[in-house]
N, C-alpha and C. Protein backbone atom coordinates (compact mmCIF):
# COMPACT_ATOMS: atom_id res chain seq x y z
N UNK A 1 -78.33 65.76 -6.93
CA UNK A 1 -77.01 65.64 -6.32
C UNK A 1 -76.23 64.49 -6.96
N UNK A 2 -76.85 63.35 -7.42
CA UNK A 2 -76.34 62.01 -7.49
C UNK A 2 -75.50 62.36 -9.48
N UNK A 3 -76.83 63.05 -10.10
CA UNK A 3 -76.32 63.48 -11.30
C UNK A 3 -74.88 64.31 -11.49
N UNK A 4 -74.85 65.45 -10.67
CA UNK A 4 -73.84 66.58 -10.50
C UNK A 4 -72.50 65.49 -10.12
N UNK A 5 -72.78 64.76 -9.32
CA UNK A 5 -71.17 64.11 -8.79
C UNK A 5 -70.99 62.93 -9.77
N UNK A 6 -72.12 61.98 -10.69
CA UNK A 6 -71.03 61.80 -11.78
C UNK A 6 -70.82 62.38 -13.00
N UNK A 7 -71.37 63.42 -12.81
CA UNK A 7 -70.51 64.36 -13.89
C UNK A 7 -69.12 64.84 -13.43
N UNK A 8 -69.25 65.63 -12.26
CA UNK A 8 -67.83 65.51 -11.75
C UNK A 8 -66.93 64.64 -11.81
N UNK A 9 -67.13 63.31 -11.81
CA UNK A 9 -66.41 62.14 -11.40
C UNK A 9 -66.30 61.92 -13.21
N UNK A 10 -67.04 62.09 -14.13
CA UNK A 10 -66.86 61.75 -15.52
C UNK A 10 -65.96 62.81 -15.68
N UNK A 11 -65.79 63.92 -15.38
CA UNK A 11 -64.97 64.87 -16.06
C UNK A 11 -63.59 64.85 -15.43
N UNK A 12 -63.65 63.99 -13.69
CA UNK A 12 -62.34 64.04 -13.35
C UNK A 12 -61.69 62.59 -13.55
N UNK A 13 -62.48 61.80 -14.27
CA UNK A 13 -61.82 60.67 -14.94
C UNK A 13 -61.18 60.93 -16.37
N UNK A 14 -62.34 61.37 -16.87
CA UNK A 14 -61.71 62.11 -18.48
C UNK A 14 -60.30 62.63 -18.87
N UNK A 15 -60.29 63.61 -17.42
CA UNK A 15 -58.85 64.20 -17.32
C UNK A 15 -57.92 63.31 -16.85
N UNK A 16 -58.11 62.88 -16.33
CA UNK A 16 -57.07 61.60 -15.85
C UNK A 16 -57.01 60.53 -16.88
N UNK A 17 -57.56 60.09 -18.05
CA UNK A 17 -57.71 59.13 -19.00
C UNK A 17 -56.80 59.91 -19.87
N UNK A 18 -57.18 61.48 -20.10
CA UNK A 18 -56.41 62.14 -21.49
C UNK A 18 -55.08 62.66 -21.01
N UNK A 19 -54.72 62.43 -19.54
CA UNK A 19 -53.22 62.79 -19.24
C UNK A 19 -52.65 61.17 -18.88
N UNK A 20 -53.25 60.15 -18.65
CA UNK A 20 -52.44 58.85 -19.27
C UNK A 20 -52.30 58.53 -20.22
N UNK A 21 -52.86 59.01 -21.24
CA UNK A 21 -52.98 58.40 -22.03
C UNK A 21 -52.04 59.60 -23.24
N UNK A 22 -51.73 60.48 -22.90
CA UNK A 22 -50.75 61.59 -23.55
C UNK A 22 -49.20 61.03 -22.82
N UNK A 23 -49.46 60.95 -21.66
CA UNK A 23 -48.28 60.49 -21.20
C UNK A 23 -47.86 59.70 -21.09
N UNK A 24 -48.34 58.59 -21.21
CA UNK A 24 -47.26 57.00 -21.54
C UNK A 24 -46.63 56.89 -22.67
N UNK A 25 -47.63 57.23 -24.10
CA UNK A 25 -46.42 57.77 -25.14
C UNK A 25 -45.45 58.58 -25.13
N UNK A 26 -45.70 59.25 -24.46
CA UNK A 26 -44.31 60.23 -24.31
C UNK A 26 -43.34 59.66 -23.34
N UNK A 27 -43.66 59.08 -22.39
CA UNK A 27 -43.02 58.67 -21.47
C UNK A 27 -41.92 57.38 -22.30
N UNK A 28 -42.76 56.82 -22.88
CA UNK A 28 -42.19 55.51 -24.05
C UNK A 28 -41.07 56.18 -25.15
N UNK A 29 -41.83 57.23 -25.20
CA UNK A 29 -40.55 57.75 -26.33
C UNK A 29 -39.37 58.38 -26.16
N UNK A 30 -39.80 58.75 -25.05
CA UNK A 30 -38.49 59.52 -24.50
C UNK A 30 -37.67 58.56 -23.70
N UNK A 31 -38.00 57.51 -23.41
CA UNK A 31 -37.14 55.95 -23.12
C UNK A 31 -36.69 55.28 -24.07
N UNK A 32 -37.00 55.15 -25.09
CA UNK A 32 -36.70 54.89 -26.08
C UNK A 32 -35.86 55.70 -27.00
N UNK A 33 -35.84 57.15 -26.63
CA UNK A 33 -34.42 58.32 -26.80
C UNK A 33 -33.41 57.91 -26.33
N UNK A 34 -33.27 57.23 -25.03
CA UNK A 34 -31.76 57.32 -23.93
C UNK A 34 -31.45 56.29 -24.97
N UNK A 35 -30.31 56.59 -25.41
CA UNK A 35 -28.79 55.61 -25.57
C UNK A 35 -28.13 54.92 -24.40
N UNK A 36 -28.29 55.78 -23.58
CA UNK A 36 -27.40 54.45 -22.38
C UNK A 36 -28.75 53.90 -21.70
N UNK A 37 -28.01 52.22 -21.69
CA UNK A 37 -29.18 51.26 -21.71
C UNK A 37 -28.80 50.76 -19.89
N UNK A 38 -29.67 50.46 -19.33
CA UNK A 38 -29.26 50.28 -17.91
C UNK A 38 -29.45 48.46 -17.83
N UNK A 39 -28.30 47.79 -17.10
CA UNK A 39 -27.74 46.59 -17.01
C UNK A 39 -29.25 45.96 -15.96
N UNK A 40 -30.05 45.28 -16.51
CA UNK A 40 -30.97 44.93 -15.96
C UNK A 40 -30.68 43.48 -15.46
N UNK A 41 -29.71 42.95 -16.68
CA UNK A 41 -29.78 41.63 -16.46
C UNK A 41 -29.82 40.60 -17.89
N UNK A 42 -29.32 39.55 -17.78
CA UNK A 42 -29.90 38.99 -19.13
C UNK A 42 -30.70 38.38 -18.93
N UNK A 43 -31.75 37.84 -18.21
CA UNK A 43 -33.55 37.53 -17.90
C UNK A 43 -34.11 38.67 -19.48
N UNK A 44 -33.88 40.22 -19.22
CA UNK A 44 -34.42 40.56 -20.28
C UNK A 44 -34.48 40.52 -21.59
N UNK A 45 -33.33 40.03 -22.14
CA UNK A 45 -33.49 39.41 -23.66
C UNK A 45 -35.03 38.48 -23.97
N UNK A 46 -35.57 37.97 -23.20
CA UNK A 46 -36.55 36.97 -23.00
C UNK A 46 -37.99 37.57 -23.33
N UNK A 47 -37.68 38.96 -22.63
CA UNK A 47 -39.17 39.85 -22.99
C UNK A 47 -39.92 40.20 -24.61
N UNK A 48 -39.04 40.47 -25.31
CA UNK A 48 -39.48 40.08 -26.83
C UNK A 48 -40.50 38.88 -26.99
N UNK A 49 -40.06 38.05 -26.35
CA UNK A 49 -40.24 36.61 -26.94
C UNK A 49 -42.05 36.27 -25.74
N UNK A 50 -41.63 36.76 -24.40
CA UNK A 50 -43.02 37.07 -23.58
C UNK A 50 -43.98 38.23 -23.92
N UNK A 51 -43.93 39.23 -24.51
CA UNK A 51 -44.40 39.99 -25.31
C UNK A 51 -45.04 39.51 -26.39
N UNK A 52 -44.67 38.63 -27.06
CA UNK A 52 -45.11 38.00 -28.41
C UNK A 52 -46.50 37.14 -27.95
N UNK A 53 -45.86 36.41 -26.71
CA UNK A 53 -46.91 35.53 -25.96
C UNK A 53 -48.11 36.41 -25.79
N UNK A 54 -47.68 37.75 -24.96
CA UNK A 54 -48.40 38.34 -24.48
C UNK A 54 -49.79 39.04 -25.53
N UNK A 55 -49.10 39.59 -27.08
CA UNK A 55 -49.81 39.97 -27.47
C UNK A 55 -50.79 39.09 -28.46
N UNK A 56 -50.07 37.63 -28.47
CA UNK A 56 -50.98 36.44 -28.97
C UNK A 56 -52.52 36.22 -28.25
N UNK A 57 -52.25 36.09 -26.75
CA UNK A 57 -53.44 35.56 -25.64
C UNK A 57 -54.33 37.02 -25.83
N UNK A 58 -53.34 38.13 -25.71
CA UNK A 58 -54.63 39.24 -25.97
C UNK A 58 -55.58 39.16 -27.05
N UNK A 59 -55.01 39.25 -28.47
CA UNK A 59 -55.52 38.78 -29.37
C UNK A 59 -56.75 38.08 -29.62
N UNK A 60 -56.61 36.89 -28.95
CA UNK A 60 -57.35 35.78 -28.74
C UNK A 60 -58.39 36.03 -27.77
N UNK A 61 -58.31 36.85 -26.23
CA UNK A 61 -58.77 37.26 -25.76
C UNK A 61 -60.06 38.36 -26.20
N UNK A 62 -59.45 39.01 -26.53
CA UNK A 62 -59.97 40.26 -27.20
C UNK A 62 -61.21 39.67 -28.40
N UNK A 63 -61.08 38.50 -29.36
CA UNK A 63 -61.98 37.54 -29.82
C UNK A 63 -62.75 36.98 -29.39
N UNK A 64 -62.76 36.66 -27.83
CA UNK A 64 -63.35 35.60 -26.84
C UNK A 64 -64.17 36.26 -26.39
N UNK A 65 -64.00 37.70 -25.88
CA UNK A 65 -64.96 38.48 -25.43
C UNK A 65 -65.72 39.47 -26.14
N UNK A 66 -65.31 39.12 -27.33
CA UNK A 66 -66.56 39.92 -28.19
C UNK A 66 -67.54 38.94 -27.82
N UNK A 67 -67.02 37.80 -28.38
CA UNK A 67 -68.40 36.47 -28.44
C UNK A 67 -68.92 36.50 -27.27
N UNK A 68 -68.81 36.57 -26.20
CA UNK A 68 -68.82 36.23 -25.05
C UNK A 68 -70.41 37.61 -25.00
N UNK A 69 -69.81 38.67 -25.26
CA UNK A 69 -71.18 39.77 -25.44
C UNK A 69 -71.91 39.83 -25.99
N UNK A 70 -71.77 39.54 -27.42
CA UNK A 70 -72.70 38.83 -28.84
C UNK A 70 -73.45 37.79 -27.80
N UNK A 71 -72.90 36.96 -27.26
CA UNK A 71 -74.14 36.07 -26.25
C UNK A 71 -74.48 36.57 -25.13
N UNK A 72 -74.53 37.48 -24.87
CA UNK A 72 -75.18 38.48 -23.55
C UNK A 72 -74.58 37.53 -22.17
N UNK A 73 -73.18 36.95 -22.35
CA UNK A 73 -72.65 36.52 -21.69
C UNK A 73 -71.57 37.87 -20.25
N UNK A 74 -72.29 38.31 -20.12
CA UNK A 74 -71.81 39.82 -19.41
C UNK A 74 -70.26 38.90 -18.68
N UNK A 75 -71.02 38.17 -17.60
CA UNK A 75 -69.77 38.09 -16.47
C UNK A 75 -68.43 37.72 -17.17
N UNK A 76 -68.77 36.39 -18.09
CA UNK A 76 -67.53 35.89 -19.01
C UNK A 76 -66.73 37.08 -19.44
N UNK A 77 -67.57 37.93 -20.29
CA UNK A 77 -67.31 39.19 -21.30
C UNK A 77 -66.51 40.46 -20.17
N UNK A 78 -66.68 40.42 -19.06
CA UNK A 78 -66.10 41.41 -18.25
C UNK A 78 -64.86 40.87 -17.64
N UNK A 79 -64.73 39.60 -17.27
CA UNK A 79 -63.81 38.67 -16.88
C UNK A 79 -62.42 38.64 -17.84
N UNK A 80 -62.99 38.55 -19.19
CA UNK A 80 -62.09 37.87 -20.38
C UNK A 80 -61.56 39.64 -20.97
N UNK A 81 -62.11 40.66 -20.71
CA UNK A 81 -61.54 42.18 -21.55
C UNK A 81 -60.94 42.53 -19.96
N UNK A 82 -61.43 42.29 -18.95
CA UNK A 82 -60.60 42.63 -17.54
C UNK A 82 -58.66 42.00 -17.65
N UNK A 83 -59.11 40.79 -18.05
CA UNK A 83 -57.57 40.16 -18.37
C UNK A 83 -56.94 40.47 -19.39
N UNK A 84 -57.65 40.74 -20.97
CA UNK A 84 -57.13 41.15 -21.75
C UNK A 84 -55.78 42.82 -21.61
N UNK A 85 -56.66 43.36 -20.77
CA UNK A 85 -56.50 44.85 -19.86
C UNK A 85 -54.96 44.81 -19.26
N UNK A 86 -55.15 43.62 -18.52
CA UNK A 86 -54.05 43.16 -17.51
C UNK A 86 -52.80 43.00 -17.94
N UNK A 87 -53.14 42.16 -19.14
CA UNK A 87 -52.13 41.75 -20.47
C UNK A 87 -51.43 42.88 -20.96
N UNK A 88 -52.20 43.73 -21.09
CA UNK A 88 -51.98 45.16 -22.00
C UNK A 88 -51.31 45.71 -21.11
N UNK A 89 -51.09 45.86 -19.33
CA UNK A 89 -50.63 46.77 -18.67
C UNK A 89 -49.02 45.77 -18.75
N UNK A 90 -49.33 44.61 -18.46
CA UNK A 90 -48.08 43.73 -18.41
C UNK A 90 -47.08 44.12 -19.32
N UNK A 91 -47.55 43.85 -20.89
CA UNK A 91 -47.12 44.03 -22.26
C UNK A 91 -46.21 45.70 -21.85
N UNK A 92 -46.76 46.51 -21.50
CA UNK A 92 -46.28 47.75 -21.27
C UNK A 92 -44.95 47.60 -20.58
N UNK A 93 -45.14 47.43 -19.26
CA UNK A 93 -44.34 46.79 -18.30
C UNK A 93 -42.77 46.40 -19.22
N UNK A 94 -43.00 44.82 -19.80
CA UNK A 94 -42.18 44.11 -20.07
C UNK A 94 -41.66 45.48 -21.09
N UNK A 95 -42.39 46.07 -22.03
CA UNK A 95 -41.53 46.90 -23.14
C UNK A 95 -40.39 47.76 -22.71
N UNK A 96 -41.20 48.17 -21.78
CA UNK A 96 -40.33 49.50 -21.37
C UNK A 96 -38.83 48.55 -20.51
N UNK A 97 -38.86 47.59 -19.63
CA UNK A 97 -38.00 46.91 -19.17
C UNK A 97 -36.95 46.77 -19.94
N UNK A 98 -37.59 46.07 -21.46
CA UNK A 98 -36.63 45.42 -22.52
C UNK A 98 -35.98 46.65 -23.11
N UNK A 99 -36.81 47.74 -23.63
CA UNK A 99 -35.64 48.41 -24.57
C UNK A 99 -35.07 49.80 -23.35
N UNK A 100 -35.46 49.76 -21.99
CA UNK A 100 -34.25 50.63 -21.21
C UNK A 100 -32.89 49.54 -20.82
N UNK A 101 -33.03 48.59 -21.69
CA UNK A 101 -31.75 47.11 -21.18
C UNK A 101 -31.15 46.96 -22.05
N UNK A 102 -32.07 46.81 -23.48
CA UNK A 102 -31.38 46.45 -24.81
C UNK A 102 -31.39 47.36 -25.92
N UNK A 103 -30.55 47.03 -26.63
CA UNK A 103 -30.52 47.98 -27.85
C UNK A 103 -31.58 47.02 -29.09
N UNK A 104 -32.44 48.28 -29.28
CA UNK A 104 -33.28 47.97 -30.80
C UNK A 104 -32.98 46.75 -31.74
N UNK A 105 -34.00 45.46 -31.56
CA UNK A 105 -32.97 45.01 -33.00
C UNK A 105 -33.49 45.34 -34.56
N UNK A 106 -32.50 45.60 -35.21
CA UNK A 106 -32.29 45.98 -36.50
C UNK A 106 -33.55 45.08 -37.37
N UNK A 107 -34.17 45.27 -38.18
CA UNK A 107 -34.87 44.34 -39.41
C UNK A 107 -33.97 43.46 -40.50
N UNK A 108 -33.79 42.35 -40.37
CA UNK A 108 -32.83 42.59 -41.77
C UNK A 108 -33.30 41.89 -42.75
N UNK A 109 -34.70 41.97 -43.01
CA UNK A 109 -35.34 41.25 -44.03
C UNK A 109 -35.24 41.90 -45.41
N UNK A 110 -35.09 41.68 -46.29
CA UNK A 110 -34.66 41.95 -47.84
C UNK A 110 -36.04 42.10 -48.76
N UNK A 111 -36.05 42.87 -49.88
CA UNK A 111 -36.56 42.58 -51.54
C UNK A 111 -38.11 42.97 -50.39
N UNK A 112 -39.09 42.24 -51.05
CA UNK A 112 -40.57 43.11 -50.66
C UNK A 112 -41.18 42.96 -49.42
N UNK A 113 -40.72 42.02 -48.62
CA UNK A 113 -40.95 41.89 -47.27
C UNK A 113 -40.91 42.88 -46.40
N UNK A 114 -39.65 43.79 -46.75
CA UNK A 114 -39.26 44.99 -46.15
C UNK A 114 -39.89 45.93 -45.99
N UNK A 115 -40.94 46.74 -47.15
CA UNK A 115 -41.33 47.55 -46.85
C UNK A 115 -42.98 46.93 -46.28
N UNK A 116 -43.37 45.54 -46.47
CA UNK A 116 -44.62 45.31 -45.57
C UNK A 116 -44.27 44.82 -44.28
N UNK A 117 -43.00 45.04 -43.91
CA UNK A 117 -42.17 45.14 -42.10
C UNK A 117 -43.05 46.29 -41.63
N UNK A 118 -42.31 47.40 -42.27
CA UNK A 118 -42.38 48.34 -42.04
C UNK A 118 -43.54 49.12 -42.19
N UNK A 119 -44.58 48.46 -43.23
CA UNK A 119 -45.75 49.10 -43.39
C UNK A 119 -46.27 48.89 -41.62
N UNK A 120 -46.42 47.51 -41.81
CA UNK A 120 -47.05 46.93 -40.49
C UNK A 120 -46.30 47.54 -38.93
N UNK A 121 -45.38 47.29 -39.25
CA UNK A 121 -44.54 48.34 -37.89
C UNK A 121 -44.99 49.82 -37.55
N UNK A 122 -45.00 50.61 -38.41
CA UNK A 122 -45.81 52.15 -38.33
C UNK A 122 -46.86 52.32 -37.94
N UNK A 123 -47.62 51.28 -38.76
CA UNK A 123 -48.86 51.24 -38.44
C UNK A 123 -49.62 50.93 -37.13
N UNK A 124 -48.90 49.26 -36.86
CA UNK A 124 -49.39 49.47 -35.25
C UNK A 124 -48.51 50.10 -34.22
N UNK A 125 -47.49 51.08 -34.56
CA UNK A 125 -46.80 52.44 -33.25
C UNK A 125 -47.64 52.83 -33.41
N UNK A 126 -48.25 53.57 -34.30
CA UNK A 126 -49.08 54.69 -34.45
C UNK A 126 -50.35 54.24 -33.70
N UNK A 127 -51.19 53.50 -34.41
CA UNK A 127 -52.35 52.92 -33.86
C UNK A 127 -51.92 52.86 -31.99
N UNK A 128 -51.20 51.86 -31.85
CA UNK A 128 -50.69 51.75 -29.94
C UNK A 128 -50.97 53.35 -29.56
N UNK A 129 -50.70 54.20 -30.11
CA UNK A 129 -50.54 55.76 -29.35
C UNK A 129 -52.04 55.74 -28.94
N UNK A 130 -52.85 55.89 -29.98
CA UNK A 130 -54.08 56.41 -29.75
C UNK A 130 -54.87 55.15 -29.02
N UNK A 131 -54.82 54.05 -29.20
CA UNK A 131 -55.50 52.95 -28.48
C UNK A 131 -55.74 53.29 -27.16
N UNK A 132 -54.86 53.58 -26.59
CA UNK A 132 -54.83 53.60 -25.22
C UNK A 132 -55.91 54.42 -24.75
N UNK A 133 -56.42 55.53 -25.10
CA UNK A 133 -57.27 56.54 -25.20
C UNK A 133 -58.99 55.97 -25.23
N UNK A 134 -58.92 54.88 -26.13
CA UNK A 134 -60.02 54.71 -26.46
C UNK A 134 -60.10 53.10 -25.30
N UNK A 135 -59.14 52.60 -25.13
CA UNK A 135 -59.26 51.39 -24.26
C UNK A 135 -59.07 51.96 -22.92
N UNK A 136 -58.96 52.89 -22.33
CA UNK A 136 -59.11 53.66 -21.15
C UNK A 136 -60.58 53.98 -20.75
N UNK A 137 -61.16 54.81 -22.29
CA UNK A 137 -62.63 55.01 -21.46
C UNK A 137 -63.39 53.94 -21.73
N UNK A 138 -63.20 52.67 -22.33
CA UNK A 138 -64.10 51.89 -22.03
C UNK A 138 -64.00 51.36 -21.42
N UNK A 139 -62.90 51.01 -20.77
CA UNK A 139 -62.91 49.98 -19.02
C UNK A 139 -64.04 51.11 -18.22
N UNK A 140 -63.32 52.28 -18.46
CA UNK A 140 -64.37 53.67 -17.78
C UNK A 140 -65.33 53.53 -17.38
N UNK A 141 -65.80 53.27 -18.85
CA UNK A 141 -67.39 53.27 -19.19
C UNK A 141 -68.19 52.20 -18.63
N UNK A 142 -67.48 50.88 -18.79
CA UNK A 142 -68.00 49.45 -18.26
C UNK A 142 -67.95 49.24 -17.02
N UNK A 143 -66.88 50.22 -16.18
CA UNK A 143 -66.67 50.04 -14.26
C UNK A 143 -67.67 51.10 -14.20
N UNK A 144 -68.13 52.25 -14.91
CA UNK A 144 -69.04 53.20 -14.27
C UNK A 144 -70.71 52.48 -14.90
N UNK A 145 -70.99 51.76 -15.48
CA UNK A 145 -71.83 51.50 -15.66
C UNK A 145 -72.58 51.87 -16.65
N UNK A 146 -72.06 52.91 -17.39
CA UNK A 146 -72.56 53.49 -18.53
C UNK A 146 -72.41 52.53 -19.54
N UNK A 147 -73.30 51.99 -19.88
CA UNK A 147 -73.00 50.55 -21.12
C UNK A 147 -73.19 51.02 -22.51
N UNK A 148 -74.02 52.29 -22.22
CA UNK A 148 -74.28 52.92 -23.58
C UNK A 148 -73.37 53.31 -24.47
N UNK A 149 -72.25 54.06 -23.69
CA UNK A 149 -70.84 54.74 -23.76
C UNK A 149 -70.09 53.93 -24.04
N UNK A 150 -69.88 52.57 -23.21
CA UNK A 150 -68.98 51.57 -23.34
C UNK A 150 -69.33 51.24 -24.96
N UNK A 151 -70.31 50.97 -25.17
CA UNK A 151 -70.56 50.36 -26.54
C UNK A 151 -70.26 51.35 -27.44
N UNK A 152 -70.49 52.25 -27.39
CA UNK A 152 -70.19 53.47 -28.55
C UNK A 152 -68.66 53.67 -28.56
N UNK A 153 -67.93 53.07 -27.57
CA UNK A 153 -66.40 53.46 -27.11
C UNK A 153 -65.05 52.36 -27.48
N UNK A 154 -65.88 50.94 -27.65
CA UNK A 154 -65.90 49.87 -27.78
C UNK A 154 -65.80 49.52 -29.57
N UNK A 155 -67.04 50.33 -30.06
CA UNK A 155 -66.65 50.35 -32.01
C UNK A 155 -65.26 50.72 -31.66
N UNK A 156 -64.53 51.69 -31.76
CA UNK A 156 -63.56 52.03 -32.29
C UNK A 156 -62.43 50.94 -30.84
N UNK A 157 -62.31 51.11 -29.76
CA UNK A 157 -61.42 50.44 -28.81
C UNK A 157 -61.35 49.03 -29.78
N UNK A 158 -62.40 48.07 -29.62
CA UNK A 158 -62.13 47.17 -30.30
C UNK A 158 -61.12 46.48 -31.66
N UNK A 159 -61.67 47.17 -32.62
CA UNK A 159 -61.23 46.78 -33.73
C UNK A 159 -59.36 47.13 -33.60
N UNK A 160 -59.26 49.06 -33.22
CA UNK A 160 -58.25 49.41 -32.99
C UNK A 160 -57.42 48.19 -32.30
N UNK A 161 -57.37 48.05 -31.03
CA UNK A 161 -56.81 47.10 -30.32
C UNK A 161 -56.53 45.65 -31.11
N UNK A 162 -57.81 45.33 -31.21
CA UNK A 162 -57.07 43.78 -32.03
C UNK A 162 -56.30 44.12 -33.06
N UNK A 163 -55.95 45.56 -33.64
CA UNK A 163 -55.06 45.26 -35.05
C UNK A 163 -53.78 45.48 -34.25
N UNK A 164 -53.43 46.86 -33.09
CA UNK A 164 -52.39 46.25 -32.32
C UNK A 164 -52.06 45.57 -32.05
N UNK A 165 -52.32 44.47 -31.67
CA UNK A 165 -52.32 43.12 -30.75
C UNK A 165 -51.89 42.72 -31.42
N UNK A 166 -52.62 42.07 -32.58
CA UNK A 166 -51.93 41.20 -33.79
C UNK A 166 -50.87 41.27 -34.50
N UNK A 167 -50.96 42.97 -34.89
CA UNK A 167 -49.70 43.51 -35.70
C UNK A 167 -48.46 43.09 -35.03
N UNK A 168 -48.84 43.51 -33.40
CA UNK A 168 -47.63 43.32 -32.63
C UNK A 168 -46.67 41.68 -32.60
N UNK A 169 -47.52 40.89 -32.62
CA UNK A 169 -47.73 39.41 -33.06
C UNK A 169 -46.95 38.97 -34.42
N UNK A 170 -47.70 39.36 -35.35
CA UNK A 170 -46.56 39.51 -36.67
C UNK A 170 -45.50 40.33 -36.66
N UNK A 171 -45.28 41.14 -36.30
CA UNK A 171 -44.00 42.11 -36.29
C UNK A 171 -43.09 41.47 -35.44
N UNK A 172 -43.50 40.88 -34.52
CA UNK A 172 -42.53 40.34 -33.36
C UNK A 172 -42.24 38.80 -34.45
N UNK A 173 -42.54 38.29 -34.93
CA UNK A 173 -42.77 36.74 -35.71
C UNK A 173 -41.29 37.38 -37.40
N UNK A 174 -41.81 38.49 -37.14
CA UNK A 174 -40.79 38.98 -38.45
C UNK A 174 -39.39 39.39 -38.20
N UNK A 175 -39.44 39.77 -37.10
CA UNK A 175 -38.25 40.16 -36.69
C UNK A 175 -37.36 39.36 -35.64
N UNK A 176 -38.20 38.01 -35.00
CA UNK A 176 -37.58 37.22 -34.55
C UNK A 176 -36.87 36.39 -35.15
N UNK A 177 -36.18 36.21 -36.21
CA UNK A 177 -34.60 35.38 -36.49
C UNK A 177 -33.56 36.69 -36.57
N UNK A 178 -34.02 37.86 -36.27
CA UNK A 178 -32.80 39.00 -36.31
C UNK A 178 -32.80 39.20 -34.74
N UNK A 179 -32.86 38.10 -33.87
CA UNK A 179 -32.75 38.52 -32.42
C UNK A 179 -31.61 37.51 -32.34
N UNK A 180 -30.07 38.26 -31.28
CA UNK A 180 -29.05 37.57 -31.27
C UNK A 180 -29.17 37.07 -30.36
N UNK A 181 -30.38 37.19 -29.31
CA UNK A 181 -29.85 36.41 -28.04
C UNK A 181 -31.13 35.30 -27.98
C-alpha cells in the first residue's frame, strides 16, 4: 500500500512539476509580449538592481551548499538550497513586477562586447526555461526523501542553475550603465 501511494504521489507531483514548469515560461513570455506597461510605481525601477543582488547571494548560495554536502553537512546543505529556492521564487516575483511596469532596456554596448552580451543573454533565457524543471524535482526529490534521485537530479539542477544565476549577475553588471533611472 505504502509503495502504490508514492508512486501515485510521484506521478501526481511529476505532473504538477512539468505543468509549472511549462507554464511560468509561458506565462513570462507572454508578459513580456504586452506593450502596455501597468503604472506600478517608481519603487520598480529598483528591481533590476535587487535582482542583481538577488542573483549574486544565489550564486554564492548555491556554492555554499554544495560544500556544505561534500561535508555530509545535510542540515546546513538543506537550509542554504531551501533559501537559495526562496531567492529564485523572489527573483521571479521581482521580474515579472519590473518588466509588466517598465519598458526593456536597450544594450548599448559597441565593437566585441556586443555580441558576448548577447551570447551570454541567450544563453542564460534559454538555460532559465529548462532550469526550473530540473530545480523543481530536486527540492522533490530532497522533501520526498529520495536522495538517490535528488543526487542524480542535482548533476544537471546544479551546474545548470549556477550558470543562470551568474549569467544573470553579469548580464545585469553589463547592462547596468544603459539603465536611465
Amino acid at each position: 500500500m505504502e509503495a502504490t501511494s508514492l508512486v501515485e504521489k510521484d506521478k501526481n507531483a511529476n505532473r504538477l512539476i512539468n505543468i509549472v514548469s511549462i507554464a511560468v515560461p509561458l506565462v513570462v513570455a507572454l508578459m513580456l509580449g504586452i506593450r502596455q506597461k501597468f503604472d506600478l510605481g517608481s519603487w520598480t525601477t529598483y528591481l533590476p538592481h535587487i535582482n542583481g543582488v538577488i542573483n549574486s547571494l544565489t550564486s554564492v548560495l548555491l556554492v555554499i551548499g554544495y560544500y556544505f554536502i561534500r561535508q555530509k553537512n545535510v542540515t546546513a546543505h538543506r537550509r542554504t538550497m531551501m533559501t537559495a529556492f526562496t531567492l529564485g521564487a523572489f527573483f521571479l516575483v521581482n521580474y515579472v513586477l519590473y518588466h509588466i511596469s517598465n519598458e526593456s532596456t536597450p544594450f548599448g554596448g559597441e565593437g566585441w562586447i556586443r555580441p558576448v552580451y548577447y551570447f551570454l543573454l541567450i544563453s542564460h533565457i534559454a538555460l532559465s526555461v529548462v532550469v526550473l524543471w530540473f530545480v523543481l524535482r530536486a527540492v522533490y526529490f530532497a522533501l520526498t526523501k529520495q536522495f538517490v534521485l535528488h543526487k542524480k537530479m542535482t548533476r544537471w539542477a546544479l551546474p545548470i542553475w549556477l550558470y543562470v544565476s551568474t549569467t544573470g549577475v553579469i548580464v545585469y553588471l553589463m547592462i547596468k550603465p544603459y539603465y536611465t533611472h
